[in-house]
Protein backbone atom coordinates (compact mmCIF):
# COMPACT_ATOMS: atom_id res chain seq x y z
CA UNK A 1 77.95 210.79 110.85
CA UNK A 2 80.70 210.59 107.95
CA UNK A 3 81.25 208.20 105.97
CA UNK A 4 84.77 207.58 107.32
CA UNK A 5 83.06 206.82 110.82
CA UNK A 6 80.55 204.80 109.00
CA UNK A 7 83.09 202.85 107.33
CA UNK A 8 84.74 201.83 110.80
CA UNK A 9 81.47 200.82 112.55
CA UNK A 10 80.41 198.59 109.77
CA UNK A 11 84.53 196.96 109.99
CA UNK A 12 84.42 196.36 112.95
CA UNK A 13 80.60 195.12 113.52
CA UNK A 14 81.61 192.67 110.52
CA UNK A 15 85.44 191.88 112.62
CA UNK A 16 83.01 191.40 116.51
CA UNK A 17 80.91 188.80 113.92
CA UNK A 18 83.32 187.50 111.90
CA UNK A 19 85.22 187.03 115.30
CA UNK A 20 82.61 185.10 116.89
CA UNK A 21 82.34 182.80 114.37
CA UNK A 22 86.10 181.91 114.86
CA UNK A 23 85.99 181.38 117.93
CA UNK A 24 82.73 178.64 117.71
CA UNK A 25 84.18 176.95 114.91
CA UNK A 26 87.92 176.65 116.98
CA UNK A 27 86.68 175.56 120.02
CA UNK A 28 84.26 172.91 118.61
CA UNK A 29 86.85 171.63 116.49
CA UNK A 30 90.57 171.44 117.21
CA UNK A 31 91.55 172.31 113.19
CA UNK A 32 90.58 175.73 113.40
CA UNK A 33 92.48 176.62 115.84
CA UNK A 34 95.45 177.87 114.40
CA UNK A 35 93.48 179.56 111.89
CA UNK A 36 91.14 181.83 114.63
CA UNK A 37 94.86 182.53 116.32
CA UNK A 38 96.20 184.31 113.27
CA UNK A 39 93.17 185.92 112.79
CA UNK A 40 93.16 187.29 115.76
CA UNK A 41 96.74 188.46 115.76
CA UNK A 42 96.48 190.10 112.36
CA UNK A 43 93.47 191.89 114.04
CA UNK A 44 95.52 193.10 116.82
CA UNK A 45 98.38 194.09 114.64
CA UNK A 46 96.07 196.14 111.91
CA UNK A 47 94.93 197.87 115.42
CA UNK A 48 98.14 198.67 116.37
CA UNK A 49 99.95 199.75 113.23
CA UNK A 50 96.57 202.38 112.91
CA UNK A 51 96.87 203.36 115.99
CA UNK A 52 100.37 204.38 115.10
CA UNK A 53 100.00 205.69 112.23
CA UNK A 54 96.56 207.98 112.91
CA UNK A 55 97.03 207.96 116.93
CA UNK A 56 95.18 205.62 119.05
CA UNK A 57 91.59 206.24 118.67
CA UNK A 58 88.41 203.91 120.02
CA UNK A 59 88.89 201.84 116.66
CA UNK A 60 92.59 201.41 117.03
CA UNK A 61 91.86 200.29 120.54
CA UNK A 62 89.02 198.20 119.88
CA UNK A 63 90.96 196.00 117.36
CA UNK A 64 93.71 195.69 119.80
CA UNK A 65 91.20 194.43 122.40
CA UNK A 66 89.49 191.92 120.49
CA UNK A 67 92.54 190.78 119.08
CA UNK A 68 94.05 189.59 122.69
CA UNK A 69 90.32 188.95 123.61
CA UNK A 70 90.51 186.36 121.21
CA UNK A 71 93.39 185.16 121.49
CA UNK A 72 92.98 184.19 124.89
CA UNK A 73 89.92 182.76 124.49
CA UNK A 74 91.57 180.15 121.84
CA UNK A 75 94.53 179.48 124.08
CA UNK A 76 93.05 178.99 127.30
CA UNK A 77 89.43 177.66 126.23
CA UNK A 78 90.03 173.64 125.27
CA UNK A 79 87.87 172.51 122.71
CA UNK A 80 84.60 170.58 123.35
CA UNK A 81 84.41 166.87 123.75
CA UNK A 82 81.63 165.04 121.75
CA UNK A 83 79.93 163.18 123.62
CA UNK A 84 78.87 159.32 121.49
């Protein structure tokens, strides 16, 4: 394995984590929302500008997929109600 396909599996290990912790902390709480959208689009877009730049590999697509992935999961998902 190379260090350049090293690098990538550790990015985006720590982006699927990092990820998930967006998403719990946005759909608990209403405030993070925005936050876990941009996120997620800057995710998408990193994807697609290396995709474009190196050609679309399984990184370039996996960013893009976890970008709309998560995306869609803030929009549609409402957050939880707290129950008193």
């Amino acid at each position: 394995m190379t260090d350049y396909t090293r690098d990538w599996m550790l990015f985006l290990a720590g982006a699927i984590g990092f990820g998930i912790i967006v998403v719990v902390l946005a759909v608990r709480t209403p405030e993070y929302r925005a936050l876990g959208i941009a996120f997620f689009a800057l995710l998408a877009l990193f994807g697609l500008s290396m995709g474009i730049g190196d050609g679309f590999g399984l990184g370039s697509w996996m960013l893009i997929y976890l970008g709309i992935l998560g995306i869609l999961a803030l929009v549609f998902f409402k957050p939880v109600k707290k129950v008193k």
